[in-house]
Protein backbone atom coordinates (compact mmCIF):
# COMPACT_ATOMS: atom_id res chain seq x y z
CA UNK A 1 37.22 27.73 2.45
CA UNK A 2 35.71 26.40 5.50
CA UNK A 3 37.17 23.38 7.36
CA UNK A 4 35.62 20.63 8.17
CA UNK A 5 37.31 20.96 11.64
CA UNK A 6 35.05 24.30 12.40
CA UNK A 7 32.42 23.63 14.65
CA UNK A 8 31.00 27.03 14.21
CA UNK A 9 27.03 27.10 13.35
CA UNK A 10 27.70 28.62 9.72
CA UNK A 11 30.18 25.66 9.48
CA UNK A 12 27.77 23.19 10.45
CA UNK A 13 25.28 24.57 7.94
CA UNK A 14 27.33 25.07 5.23
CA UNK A 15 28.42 20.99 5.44
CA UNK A 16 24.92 19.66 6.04
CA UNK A 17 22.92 21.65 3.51
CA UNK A 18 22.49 20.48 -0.34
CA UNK A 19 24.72 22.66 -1.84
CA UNK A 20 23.40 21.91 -4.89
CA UNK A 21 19.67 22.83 -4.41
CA UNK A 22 21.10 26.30 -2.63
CA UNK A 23 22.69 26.61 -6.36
CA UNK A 24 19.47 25.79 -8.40
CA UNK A 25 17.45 28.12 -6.18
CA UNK A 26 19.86 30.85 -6.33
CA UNK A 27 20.21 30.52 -10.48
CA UNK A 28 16.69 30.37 -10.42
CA UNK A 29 16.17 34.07 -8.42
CA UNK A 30 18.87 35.38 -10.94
CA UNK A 31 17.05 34.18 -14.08
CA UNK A 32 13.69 36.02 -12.66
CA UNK A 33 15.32 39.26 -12.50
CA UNK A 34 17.32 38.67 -15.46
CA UNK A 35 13.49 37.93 -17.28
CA UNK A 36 12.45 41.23 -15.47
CA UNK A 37 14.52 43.45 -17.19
CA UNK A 38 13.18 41.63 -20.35
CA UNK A 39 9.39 41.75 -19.70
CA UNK A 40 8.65 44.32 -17.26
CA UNK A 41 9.66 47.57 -18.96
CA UNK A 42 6.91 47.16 -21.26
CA UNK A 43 3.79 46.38 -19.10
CA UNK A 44 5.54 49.68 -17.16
CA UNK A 45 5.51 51.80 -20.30
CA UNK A 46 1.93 50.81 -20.72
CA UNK A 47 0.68 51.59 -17.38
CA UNK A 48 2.46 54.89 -17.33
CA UNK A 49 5.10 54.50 -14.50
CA UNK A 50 8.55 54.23 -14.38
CA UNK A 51 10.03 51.68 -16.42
CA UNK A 52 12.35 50.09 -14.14
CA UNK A 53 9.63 50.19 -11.80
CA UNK A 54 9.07 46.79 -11.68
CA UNK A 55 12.43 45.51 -11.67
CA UNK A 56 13.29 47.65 -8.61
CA UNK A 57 10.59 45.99 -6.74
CA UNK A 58 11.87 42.67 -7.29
CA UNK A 59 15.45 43.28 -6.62
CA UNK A 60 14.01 45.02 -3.52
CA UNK A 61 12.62 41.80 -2.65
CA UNK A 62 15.34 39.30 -3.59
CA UNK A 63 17.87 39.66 -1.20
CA UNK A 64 15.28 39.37 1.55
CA UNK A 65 13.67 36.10 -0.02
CA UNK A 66 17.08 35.27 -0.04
CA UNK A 67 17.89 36.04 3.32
CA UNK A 68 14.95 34.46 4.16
CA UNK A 69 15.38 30.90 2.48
CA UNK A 70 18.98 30.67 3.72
CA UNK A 71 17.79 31.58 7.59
CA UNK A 72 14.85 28.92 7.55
CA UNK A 73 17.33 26.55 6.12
CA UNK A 74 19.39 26.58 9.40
CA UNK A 75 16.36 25.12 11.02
CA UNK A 76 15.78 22.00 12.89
CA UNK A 77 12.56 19.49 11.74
CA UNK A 78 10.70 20.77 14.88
CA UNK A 79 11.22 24.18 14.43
CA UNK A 80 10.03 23.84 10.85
CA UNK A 81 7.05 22.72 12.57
CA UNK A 82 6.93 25.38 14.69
CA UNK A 83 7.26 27.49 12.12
CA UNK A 84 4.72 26.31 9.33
CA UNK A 85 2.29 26.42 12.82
CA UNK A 86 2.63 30.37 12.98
CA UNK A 87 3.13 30.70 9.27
CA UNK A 88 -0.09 28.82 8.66
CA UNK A 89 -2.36 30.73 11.73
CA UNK A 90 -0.87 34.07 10.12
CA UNK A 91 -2.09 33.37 6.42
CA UNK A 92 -5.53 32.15 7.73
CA UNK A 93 -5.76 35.33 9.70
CA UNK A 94 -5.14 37.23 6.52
CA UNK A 95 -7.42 34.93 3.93
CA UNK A 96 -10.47 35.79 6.21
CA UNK A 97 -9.81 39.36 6.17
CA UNK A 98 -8.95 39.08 2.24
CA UNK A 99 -12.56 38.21 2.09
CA UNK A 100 -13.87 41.66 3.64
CA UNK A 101 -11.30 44.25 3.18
CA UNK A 102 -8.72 42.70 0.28
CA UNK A 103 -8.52 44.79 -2.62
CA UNK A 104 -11.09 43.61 -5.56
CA UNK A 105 -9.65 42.59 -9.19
CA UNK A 106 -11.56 41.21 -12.02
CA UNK A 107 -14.14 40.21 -9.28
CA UNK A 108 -12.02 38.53 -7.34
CA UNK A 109 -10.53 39.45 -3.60
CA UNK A 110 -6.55 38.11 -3.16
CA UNK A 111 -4.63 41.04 -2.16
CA UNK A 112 -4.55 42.83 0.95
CA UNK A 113 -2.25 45.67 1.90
CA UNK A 114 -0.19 45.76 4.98
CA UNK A 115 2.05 48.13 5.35
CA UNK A 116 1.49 50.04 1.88
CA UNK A 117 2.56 46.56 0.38
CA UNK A 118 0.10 44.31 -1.55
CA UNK A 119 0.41 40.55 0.19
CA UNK A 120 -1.43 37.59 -1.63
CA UNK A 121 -2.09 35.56 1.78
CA UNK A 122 -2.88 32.16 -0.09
CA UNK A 123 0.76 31.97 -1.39
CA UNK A 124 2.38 31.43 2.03
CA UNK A 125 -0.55 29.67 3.50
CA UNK A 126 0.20 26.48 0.88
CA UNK A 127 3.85 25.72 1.97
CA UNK A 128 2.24 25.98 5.76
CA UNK A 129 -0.21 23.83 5.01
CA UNK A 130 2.07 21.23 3.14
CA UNK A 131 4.04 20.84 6.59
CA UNK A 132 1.06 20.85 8.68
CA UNK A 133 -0.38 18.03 6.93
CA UNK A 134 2.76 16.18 6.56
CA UNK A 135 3.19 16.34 10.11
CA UNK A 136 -0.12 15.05 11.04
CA UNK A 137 0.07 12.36 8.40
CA UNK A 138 3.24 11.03 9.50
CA UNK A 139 1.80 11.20 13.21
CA UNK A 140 -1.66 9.08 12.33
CA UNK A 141 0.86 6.62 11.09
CA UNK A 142 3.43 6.57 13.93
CA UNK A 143 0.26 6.61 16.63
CA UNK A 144 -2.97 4.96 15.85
CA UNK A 145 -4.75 6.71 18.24
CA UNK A 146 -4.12 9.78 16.13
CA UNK A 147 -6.83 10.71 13.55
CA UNK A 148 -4.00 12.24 11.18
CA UNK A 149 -5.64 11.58 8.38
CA UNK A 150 -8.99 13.26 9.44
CA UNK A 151 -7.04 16.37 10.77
CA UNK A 152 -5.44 16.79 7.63
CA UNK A 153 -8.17 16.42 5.37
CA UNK A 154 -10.33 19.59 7.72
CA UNK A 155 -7.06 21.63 7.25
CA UNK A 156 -7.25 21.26 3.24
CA UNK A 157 -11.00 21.87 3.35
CA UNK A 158 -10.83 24.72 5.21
CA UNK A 159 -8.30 26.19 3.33
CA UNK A 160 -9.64 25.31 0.14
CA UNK A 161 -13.32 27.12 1.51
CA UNK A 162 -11.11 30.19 1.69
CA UNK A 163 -9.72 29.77 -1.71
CA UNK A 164 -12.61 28.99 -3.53
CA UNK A 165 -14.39 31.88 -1.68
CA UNK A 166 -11.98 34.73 -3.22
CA UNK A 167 -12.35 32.89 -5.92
CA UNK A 168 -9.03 31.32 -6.92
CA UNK A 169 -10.12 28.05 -8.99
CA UNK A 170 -5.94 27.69 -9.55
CA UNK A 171 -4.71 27.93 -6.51
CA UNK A 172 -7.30 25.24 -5.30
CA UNK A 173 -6.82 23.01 -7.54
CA UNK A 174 -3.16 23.06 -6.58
CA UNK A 175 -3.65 22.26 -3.14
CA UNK A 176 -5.84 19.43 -4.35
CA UNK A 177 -3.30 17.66 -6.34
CA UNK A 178 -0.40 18.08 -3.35
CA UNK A 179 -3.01 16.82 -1.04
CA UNK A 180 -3.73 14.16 -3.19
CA UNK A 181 -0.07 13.22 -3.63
CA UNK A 182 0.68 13.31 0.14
CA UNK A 183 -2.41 10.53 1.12
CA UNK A 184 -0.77 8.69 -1.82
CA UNK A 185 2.88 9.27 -0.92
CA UNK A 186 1.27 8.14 3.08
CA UNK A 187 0.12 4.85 2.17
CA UNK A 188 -3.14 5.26 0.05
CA UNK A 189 -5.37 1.96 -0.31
CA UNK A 190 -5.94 1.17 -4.26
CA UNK A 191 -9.60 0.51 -2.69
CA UNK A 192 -9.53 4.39 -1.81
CA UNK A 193 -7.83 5.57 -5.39
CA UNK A 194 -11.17 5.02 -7.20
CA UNK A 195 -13.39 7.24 -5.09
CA UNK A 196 -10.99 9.96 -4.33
CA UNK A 197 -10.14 10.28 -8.46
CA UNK A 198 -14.25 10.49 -8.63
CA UNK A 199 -14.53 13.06 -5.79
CA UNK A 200 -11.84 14.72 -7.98
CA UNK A 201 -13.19 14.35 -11.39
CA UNK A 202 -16.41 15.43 -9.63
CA UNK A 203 -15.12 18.64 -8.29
CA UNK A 204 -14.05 19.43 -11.35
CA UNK A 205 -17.31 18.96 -13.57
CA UNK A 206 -18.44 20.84 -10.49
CA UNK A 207 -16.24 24.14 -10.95
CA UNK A 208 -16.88 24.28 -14.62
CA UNK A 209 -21.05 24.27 -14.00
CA UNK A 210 -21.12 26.86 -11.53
CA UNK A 211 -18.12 28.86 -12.30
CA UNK A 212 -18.63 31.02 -15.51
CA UNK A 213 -15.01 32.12 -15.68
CA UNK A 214 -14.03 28.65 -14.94
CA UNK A 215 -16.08 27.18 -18.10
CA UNK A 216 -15.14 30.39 -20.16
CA UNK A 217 -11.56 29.42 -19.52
CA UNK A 218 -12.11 25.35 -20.31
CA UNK A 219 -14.16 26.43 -23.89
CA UNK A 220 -11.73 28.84 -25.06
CA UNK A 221 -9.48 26.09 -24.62
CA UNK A 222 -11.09 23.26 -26.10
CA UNK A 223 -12.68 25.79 -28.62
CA UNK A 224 -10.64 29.08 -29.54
CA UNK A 225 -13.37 30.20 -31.80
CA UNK A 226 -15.82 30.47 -28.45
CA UNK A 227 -14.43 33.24 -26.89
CA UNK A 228 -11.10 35.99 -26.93
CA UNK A 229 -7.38 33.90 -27.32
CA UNK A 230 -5.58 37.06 -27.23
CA UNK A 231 -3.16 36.13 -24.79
CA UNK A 232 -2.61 32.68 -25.64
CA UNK A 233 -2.27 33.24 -29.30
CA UNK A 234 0.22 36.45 -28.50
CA UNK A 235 2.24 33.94 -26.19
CA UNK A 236 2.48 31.10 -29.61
CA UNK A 237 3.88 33.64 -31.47
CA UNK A 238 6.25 34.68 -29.02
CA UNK A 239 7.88 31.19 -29.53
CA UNK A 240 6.90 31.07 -32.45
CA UNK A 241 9.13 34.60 -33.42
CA UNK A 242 11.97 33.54 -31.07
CA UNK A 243 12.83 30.53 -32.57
CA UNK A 244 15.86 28.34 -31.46
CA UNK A 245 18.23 31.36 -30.09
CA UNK A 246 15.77 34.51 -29.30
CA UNK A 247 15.88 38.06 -31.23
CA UNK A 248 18.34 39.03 -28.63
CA UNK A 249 17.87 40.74 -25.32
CA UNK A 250 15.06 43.80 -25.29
CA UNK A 251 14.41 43.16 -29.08
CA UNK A 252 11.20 40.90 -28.02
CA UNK A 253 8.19 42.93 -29.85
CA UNK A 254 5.27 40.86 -28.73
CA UNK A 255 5.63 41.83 -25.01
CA UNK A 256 4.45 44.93 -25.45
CA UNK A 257 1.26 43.96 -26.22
CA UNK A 258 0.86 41.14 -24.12
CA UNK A 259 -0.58 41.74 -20.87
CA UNK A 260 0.56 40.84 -17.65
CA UNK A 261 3.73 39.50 -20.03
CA UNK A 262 6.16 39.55 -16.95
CA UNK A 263 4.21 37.44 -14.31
CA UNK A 264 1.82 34.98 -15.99
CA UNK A 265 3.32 34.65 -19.64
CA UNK A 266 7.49 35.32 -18.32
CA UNK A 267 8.37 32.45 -20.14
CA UNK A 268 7.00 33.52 -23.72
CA UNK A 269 8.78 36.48 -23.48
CA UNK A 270 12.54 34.43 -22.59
CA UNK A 271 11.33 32.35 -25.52
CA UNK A 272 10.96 35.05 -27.93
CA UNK A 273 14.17 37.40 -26.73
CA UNK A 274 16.33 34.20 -25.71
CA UNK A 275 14.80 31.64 -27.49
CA UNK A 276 13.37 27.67 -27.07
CA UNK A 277 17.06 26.88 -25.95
CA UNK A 278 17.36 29.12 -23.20
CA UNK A 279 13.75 27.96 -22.26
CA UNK A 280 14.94 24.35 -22.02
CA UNK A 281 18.02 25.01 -19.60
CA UNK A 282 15.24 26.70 -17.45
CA UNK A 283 13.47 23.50 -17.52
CA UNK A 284 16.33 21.53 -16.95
CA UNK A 285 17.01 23.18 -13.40
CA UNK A 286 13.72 23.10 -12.69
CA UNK A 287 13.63 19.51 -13.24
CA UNK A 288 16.97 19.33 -12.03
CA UNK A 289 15.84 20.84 -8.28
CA UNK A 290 12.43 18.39 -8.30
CA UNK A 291 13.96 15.56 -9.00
CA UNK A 292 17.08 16.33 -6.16
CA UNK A 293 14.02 17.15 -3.46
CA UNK A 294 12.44 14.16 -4.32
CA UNK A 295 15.38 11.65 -3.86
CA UNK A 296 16.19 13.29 -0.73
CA UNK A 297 12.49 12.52 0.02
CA UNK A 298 12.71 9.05 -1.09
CA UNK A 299 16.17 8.54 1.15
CA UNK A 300 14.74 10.03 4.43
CA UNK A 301 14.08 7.75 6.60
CA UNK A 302 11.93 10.18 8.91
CA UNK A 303 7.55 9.70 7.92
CA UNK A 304 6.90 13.41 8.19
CA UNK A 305 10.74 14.48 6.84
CA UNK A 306 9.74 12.48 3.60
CA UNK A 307 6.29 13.13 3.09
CA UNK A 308 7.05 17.50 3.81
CA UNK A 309 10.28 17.54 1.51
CA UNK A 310 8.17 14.96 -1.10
CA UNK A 311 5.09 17.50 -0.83
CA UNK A 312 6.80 20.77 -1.34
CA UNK A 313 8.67 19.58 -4.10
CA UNK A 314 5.66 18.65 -6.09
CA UNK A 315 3.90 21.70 -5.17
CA UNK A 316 7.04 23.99 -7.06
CA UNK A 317 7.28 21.33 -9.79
CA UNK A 318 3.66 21.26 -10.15
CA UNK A 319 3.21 24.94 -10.64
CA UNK A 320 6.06 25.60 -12.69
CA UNK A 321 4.66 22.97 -15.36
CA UNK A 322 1.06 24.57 -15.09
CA UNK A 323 2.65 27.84 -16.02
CA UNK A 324 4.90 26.69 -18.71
CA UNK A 325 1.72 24.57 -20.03
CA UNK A 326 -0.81 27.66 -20.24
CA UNK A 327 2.02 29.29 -21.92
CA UNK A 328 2.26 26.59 -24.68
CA UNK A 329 -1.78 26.25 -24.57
CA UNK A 330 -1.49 22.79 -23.27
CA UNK A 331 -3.88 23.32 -20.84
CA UNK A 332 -6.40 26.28 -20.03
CA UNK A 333 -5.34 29.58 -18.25
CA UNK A 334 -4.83 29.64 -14.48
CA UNK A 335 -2.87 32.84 -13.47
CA UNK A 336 -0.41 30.98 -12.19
CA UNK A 337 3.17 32.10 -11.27
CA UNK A 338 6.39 30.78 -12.17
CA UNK A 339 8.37 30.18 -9.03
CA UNK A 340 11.40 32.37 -8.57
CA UNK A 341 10.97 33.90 -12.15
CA UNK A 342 7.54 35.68 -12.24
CA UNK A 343 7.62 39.13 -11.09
CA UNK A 344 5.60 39.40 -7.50
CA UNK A 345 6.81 40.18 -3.70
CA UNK A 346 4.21 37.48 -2.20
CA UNK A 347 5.08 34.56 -4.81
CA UNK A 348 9.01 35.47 -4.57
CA UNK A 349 8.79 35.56 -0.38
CA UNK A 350 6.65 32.08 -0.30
CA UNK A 351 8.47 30.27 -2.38
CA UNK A 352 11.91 31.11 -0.62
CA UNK A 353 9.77 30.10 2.27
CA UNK A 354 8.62 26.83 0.74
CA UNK A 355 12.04 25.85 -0.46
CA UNK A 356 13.76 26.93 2.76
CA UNK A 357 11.78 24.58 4.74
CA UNK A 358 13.12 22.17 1.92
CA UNK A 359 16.42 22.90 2.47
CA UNK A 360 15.83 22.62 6.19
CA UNK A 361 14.14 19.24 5.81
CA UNK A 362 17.37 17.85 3.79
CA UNK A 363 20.03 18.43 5.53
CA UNK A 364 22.39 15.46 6.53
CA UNK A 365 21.72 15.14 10.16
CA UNK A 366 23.51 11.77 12.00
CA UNK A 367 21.19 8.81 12.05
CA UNK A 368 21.99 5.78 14.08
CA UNK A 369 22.76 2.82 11.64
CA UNK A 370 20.78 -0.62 12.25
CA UNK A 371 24.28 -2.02 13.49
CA UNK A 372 24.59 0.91 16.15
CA UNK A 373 20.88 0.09 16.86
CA UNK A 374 22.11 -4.04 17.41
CA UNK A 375 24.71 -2.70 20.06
CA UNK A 376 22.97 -0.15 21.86
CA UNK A 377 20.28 -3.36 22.26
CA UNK A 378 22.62 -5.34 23.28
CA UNK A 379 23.76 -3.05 26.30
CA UNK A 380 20.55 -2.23 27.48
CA UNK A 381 19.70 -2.36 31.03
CA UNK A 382 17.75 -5.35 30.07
CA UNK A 383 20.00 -7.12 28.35
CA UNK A 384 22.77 -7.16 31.25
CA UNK A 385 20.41 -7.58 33.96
């Protein structure tokens, strides 16, 4: 056990970081390969490759997300900063060249390969962009002069251009709603609420007109009968089959017809091998981690500390709910991972990313107390002169 006496760097870290978030992350990254062996052999078998192929590709990449999270964690505020600057300039980089060389899928251009790996560029551009705009929220507030607010808001539209132009409907309407929640969390004026939900409701009515997959997706919600359910009625009886306790590990039948059953729909196949029960205690640490990033959030007494922790958080809590919801049909399909559990390189590395900079952002640093404040006033220069 480390004392409390060592002065060492690991020392420091390990008695300033949440110990307690490091835990829900790293049960989290266990759970998704645990899930892995359950879903992935199957979409392996189908595609003709090895069977364990996919689960050796995300054990490759957990230790280094790992790695990763726990090395970003040992970072000051500023270098978080510094880093989300680079992070962000690197993913815009690779978005633009998405557009012209990315490799095409179902008409859409996300991927890019680098290195004989396939990279998604928009997943580590949003935890960049969080910072970015926390930072220059947090700075319009601390200096007038500052047009935070207007810096911010060319930021989200550029990145949302870039989105929209792969197309990736879900991923920009993510951003949206953590943008949203970080002018809100910044101070929003209940005279602004009413437009910006408009300009929202508005880009939505928007997407569904011109976007056929995006209305496609919308009627085959509200209307099953318009269109193919495949996947959303394979992922109901998935539940449905597991019950309370699961068939048991590798007994799940229904994955082996599902498509893409251990990325998008991961969490019908724990619910029909582990069952509803097992699918709750994931919820519960989810919930459990969003709700500890947000109170450190709400404790932090630093604009851009609170409004970066506050923003991340709701972008992992947001996401995992969209992905549990599709998988329940509670709201219409979006492709969208489940953080730490979904099998994928890109979504694995950017979310240890996203929640290092968390873990970063939330560690107990010394903060002079108002009575500290009172003396240090009171022995000022101008107060003995």
């Amino acid at each position: 056990m480390v004392s409390r006496a060592d002065r060492s760097p690991f020392a420091e870290w390990l008695w300033t970081v949440d110990r307690y978030l490091v835990a829900g992350f790293i049960i989290l990254m266990i759970g998704g390969i645990v899930l892995s062996f359950a879903a992935s052999p199957a979409v392996a078998e189908r595609l003709g490759i090895d069977s364990y192929h996919f689960i050796k590709r995300q054990a490759m990449f957990l230790l280094p997300a790992l790695a990763l999270m726990l090395a970003i964690s040992a970072l000051s505020p500023r270098m978080v900063r510094r880093a989300a600057l680079l992070l962000f300039a690197v993913a815009l980089v690779m978005m633009v060249a998405t557009l012209f060389i990315g490799l095409e899928a179902k008409g859409a251009r996300r991927w890019i390969n680098l290195l004989g790996f396939s990279i998604q560029p928009s997943e580590f551009l949003k935890p960049a962009l969080i910072v970015l705009v926390s930072f220059l929220l947090s700075e319009g507030g601390r200096r007038p002069e500052v047009p935070g607010t207007l810096f911010s808001l060319l930021l989200f539209i550029m990145a949302a251009a870039l989105l929209v132009a792969q197309p990736d409907f879900g991923q920009t309407m993510l951003l949206a709603l953590v943008f949203a929640a970080l002018i809100f969390l910044n101070g929003l004026s209940w005279m602004a609420i009413v437009p910006i939900g408009t300009l929202g409701i508005g880009g939505l009515v928007a997407a569904y007109v011109m976007l056929p997959h995006v209305q496609s997706r919308v009627d085959r919600f509200l209307d099953p009968s318009s269109g193919d359910t495949f996947n959303i009625d394979r992922a109901i009886e998935a539940f449905v089959a597991g019950s309370w306790f699961g068939r048991g590990p590798g007994e799940g039948t229904i994955k082996r017809v599902l498509p893409e059953s251990h990325t998008d729909f991961i969490f019908a196949v724990a619910a029909e091998e582990f069952g509803i029960v097992v699918c709750l205690l994931l919820l519960l640490v989810f919930t459990f981690v969003v709700l500890r990033g947000l109170s450190h959030a709400a404790q932090d007494s630093d604009p851009f500390g609170r409004l970066a922790t506050a923003g991340l958080m709701v972008l992992f809590g947001i996401q995992a709910c969209i992905n549990m919801a599709v998988n329940l049909n509670l709201m219409p399909a979006k492709g969208m991972t489940l953080p730490f559990i979904s099998y994928g390189g890109s979504s694995l590395l950017a979310t240890a990313i996203s929640m290092g900079f968390v873990l970063a952002l939330t560690r107990r640093r010394p903060q002079a107390s108002r009575s500290d404040s009172v003396v240090v006033s009171r022995l000022s220069p101008a107060s003995l002169s």
